[in-house]
C-alpha atoms as a PDB file:
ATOM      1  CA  UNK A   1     109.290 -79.677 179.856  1.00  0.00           C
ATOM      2  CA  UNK A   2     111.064 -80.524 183.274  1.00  0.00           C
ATOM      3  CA  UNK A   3     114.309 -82.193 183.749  1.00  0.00           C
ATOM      4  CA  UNK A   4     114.255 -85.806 185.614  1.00  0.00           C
ATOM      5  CA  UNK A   5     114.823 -83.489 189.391  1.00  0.00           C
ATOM      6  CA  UNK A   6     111.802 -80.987 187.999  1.00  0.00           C
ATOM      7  CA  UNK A   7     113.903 -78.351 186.830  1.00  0.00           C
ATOM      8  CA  UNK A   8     112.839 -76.335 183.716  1.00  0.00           C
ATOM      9  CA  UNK A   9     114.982 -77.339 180.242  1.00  0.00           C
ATOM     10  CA  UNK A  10     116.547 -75.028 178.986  1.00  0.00           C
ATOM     11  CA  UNK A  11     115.382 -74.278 175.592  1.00  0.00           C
ATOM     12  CA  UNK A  12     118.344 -75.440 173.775  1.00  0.00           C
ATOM     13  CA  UNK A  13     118.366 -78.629 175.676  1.00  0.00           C
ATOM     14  CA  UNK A  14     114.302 -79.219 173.775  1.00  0.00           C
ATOM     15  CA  UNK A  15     116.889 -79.218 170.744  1.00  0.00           C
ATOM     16  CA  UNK A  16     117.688 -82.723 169.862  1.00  0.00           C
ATOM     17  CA  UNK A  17     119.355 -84.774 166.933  1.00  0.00           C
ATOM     18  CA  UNK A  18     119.220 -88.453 165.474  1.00  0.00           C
ATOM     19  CA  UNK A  19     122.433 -90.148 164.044  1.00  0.00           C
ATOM     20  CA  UNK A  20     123.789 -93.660 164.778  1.00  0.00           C
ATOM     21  CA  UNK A  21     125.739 -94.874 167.526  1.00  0.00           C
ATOM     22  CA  UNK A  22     129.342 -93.556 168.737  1.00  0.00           C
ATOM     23  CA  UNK A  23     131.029 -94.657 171.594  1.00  0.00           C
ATOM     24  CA  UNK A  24     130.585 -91.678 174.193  1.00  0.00           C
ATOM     25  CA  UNK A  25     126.818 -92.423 173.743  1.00  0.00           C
ATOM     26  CA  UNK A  26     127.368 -95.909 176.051  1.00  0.00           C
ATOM     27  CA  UNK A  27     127.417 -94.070 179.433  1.00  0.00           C
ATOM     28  CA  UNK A  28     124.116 -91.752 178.685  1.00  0.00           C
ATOM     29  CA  UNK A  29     122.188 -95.030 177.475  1.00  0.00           C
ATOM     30  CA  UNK A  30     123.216 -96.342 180.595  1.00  0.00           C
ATOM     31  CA  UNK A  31     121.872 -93.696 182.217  1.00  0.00           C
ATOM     32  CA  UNK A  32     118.478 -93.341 179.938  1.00  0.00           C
ATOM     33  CA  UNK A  33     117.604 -97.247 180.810  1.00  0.00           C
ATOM     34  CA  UNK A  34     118.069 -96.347 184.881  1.00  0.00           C
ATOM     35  CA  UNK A  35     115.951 -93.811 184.253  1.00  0.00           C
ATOM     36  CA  UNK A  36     113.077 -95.063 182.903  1.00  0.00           C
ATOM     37  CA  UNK A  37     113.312 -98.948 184.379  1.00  0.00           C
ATOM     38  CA  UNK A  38     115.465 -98.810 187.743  1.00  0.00           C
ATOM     39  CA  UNK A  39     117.326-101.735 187.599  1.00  0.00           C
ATOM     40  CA  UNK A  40     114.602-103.766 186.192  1.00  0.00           C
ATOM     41  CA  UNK A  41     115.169-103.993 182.558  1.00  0.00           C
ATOM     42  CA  UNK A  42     115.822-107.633 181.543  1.00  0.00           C
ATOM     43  CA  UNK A  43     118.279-107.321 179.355  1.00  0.00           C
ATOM     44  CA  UNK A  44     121.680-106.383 180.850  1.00  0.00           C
ATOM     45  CA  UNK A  45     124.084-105.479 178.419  1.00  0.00           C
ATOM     46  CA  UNK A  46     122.147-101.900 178.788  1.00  0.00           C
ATOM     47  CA  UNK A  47     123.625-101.462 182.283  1.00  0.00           C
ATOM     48  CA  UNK A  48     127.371-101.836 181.261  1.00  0.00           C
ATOM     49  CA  UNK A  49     129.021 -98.937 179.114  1.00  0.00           C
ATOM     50  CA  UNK A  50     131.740-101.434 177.741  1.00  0.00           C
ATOM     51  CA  UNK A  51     129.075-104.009 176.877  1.00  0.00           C
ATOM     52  CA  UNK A  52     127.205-101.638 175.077  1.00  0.00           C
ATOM     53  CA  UNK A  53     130.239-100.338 172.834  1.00  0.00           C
ATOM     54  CA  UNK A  54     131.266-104.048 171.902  1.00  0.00           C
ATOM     55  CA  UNK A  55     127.813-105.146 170.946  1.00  0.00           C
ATOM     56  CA  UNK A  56     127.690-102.328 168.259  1.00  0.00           C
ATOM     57  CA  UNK A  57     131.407-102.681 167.256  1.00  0.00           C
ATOM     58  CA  UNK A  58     130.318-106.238 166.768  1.00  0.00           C
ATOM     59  CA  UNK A  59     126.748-105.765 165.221  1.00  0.00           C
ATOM     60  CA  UNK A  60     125.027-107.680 167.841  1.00  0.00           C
ATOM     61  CA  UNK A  61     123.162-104.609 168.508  1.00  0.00           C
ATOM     62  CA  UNK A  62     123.060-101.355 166.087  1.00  0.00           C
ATOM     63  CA  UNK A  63     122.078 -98.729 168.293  1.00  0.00           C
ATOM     64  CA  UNK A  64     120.373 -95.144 166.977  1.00  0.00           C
ATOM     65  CA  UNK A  65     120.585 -92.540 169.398  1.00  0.00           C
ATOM     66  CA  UNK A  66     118.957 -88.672 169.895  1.00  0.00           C
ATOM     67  CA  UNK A  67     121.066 -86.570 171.705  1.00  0.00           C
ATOM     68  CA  UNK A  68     120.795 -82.882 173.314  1.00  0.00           C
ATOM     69  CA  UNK A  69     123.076 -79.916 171.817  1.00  0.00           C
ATOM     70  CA  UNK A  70     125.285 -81.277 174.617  1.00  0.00           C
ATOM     71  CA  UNK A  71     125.307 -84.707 174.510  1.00  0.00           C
ATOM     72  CA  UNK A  72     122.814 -86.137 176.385  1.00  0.00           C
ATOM     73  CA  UNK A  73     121.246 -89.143 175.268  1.00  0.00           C
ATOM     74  CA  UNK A  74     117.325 -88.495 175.695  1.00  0.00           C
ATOM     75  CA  UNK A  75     116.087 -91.384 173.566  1.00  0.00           C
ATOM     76  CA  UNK A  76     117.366 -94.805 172.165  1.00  0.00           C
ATOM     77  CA  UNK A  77     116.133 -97.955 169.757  1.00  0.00           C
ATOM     78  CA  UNK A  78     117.969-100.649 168.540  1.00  0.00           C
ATOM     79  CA  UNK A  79     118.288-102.868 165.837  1.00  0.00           C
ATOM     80  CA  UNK A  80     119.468-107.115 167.245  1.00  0.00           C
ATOM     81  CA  UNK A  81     119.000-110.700 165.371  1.00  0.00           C
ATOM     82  CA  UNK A  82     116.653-112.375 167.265  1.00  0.00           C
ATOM     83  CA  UNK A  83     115.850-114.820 164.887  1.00  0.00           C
ATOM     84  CA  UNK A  84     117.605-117.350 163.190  1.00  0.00           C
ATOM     85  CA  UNK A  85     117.831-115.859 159.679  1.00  0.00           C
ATOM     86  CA  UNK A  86     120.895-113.458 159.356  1.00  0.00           C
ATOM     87  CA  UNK A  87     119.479-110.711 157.286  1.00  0.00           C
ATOM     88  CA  UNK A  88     116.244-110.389 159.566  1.00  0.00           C
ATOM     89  CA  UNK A  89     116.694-107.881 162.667  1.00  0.00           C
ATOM     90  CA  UNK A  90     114.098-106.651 165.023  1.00  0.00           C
ATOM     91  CA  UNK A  91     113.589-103.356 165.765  1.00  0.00           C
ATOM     92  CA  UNK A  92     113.514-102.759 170.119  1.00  0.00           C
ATOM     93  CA  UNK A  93     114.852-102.057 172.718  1.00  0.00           C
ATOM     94  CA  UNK A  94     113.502 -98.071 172.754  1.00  0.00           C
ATOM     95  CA  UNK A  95     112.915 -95.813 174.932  1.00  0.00           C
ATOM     96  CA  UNK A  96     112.839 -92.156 175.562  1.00  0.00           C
ATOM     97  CA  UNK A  97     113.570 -90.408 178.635  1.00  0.00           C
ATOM     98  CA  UNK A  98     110.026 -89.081 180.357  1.00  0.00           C
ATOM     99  CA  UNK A  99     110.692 -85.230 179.858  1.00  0.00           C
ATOM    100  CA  UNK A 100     111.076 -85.923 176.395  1.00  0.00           C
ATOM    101  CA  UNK A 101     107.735 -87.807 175.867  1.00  0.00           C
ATOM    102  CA  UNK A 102     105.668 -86.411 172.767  1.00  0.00           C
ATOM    103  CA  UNK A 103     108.540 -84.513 171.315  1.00  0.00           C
ATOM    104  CA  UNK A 104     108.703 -86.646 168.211  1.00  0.00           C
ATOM    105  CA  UNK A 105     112.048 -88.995 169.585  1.00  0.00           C
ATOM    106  CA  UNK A 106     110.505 -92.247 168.938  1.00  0.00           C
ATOM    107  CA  UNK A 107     109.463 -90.824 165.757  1.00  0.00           C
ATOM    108  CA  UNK A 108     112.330 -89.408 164.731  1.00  0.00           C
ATOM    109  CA  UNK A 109     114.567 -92.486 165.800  1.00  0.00           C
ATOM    110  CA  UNK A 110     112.522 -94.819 163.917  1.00  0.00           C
ATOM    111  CA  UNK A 111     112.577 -92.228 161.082  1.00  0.00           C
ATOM    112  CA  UNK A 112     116.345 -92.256 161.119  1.00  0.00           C
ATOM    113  CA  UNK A 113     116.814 -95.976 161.561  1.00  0.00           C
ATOM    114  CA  UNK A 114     113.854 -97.086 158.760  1.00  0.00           C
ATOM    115  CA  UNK A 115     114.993 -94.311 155.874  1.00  0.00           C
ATOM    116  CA  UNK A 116     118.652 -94.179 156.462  1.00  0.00           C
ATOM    117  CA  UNK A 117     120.402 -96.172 158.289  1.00  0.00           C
ATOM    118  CA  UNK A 118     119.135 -99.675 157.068  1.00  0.00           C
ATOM    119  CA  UNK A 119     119.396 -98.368 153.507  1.00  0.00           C
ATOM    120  CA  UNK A 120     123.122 -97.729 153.687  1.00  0.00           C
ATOM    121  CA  UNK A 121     123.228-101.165 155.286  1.00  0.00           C
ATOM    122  CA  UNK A 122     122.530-103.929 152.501  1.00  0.00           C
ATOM    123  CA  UNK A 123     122.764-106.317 155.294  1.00  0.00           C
ATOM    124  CA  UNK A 124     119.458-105.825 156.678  1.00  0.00           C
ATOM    125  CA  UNK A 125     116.717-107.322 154.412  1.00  0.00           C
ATOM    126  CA  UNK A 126     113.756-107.590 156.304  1.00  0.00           C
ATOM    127  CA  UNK A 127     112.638-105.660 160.276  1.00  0.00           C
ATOM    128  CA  UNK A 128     109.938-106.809 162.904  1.00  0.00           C
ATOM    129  CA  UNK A 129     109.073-105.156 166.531  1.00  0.00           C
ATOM    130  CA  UNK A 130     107.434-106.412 169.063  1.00  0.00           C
ATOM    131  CA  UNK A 131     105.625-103.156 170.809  1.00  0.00           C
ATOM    132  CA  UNK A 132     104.808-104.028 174.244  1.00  0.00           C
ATOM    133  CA  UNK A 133     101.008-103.631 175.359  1.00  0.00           C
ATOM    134  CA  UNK A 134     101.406-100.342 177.560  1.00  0.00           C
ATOM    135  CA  UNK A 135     103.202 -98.649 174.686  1.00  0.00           C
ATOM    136  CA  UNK A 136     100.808 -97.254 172.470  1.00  0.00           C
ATOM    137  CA  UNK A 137     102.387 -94.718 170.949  1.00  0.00           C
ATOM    138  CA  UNK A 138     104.646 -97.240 169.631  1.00  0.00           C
ATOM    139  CA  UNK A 139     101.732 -99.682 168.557  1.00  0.00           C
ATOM    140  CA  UNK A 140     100.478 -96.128 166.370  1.00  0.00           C
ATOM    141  CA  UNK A 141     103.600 -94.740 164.936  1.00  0.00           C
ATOM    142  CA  UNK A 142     104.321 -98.037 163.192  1.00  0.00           C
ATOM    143  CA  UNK A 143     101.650 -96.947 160.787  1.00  0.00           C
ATOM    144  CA  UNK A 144     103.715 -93.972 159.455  1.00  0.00           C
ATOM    145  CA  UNK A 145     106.092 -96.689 158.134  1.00  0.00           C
ATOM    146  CA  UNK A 146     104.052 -98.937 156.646  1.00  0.00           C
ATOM    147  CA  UNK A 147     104.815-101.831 158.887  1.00  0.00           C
ATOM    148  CA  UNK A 148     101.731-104.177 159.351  1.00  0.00           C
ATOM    149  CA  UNK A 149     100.443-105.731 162.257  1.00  0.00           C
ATOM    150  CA  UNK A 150     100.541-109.755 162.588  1.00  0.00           C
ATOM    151  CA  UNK A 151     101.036-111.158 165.802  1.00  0.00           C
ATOM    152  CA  UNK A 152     100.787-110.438 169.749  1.00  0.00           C
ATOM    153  CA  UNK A 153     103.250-111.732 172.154  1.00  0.00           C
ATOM    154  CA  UNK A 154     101.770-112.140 175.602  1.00  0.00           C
ATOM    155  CA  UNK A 155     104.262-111.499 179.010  1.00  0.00           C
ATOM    156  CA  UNK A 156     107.029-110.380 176.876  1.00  0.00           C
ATOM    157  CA  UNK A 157     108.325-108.263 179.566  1.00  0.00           C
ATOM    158  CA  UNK A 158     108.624-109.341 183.643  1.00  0.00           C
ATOM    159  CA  UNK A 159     106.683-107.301 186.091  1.00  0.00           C
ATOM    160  CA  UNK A 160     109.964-105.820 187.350  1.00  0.00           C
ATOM    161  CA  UNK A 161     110.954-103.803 184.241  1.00  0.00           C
ATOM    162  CA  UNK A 162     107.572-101.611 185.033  1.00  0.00           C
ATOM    163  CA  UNK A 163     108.215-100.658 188.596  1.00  0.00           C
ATOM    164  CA  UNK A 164     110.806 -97.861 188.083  1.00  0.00           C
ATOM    165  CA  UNK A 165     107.685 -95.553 186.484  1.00  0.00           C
ATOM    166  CA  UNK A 166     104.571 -97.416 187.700  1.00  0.00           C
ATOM    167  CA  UNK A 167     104.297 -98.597 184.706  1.00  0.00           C
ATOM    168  CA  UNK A 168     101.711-101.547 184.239  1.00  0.00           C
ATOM    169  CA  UNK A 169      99.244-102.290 182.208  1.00  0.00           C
ATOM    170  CA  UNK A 170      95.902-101.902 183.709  1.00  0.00           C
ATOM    171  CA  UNK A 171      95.144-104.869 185.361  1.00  0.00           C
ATOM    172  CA  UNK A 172      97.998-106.846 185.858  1.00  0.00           C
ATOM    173  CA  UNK A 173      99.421-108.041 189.073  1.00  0.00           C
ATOM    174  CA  UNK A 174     103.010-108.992 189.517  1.00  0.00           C
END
């Protein structure tokens, strides 16, 4: 694995851990969403540290975080109504930072968020995702949690949020 400049991680940095959301993680998911979308990513709140920290104190957004032995925030998903029934959240907003790529952080987020933190939260009755169409791990790893496939969205996301990594799907045109 390289760093985001190309430098070898150090070995203890390929260490990671899963918990929920705590208020130093604002600035490094901050940094995670420049990192993979540039400025592009729709959705702003993810750009302001303070924003971030009131939207969880609030519930608006439950955020689930890994983290490096130091700190560093490496991946990210997020629990958010987007529906009108209270007790129905969807499961977005994730991402994990490109040297970390098929180290088992989306996994192990949605691991932690599915089998422990919605349990301890009575709250949450029911979960949907919307996985966007040039994310196929996250269309496959659904299956290890029993979710089932209904519906596709078309042009959930603008053009712009794919620039930062080139990201596309194959033949689209902004």
């Amino acid at each position: 694995m390289k760093s985001a400049d190309d430098k070898p991680i150090a070995q203890e940095q390929k260490l990671f851990t899963v918990g929920s959301f705590r208020p130093e993680d604002a600035d490094g998911i901050v940094q995670l969403f420049r990192a993979v979308y540039g400025e592009g990513y729709p959705i702003r709140l993810f750009y302001d540290p303070v924003e971030i920290i009131a939207a969880n104190e609030e519930g608006r957004y439950y955020s689930i975080c890994a983290r490096t032995a130091y700190g560093e925030v490496i991946g990210v998903t997020h629990l958010y109504h987007s529906a009108p029934c209270k007790s129905l959240y969807e499961t977005g907003v994730g991402l994990v930072r490109k040297e970390y790529r098929n180290s088992g952080a989306n996994k192990r987020l949605l691991g932690f968020l599915y089998n422990e933190f919605v349990p301890q939260n009575p709250h949450i009755e029911e979960l949907f995702g919307e996985a966007v169409c040039n994310h196929p791990y996250m269309q496959k790893v659904i299956e290890n949690f029993n979710f089932v496939e209904t519906a596709i969205e078309v042009a959930l996301m603008p053009a712009e949020a794919y620039t930062q990594e080139k990201a596309l799907p194959a033949g689209w045109r902004p």
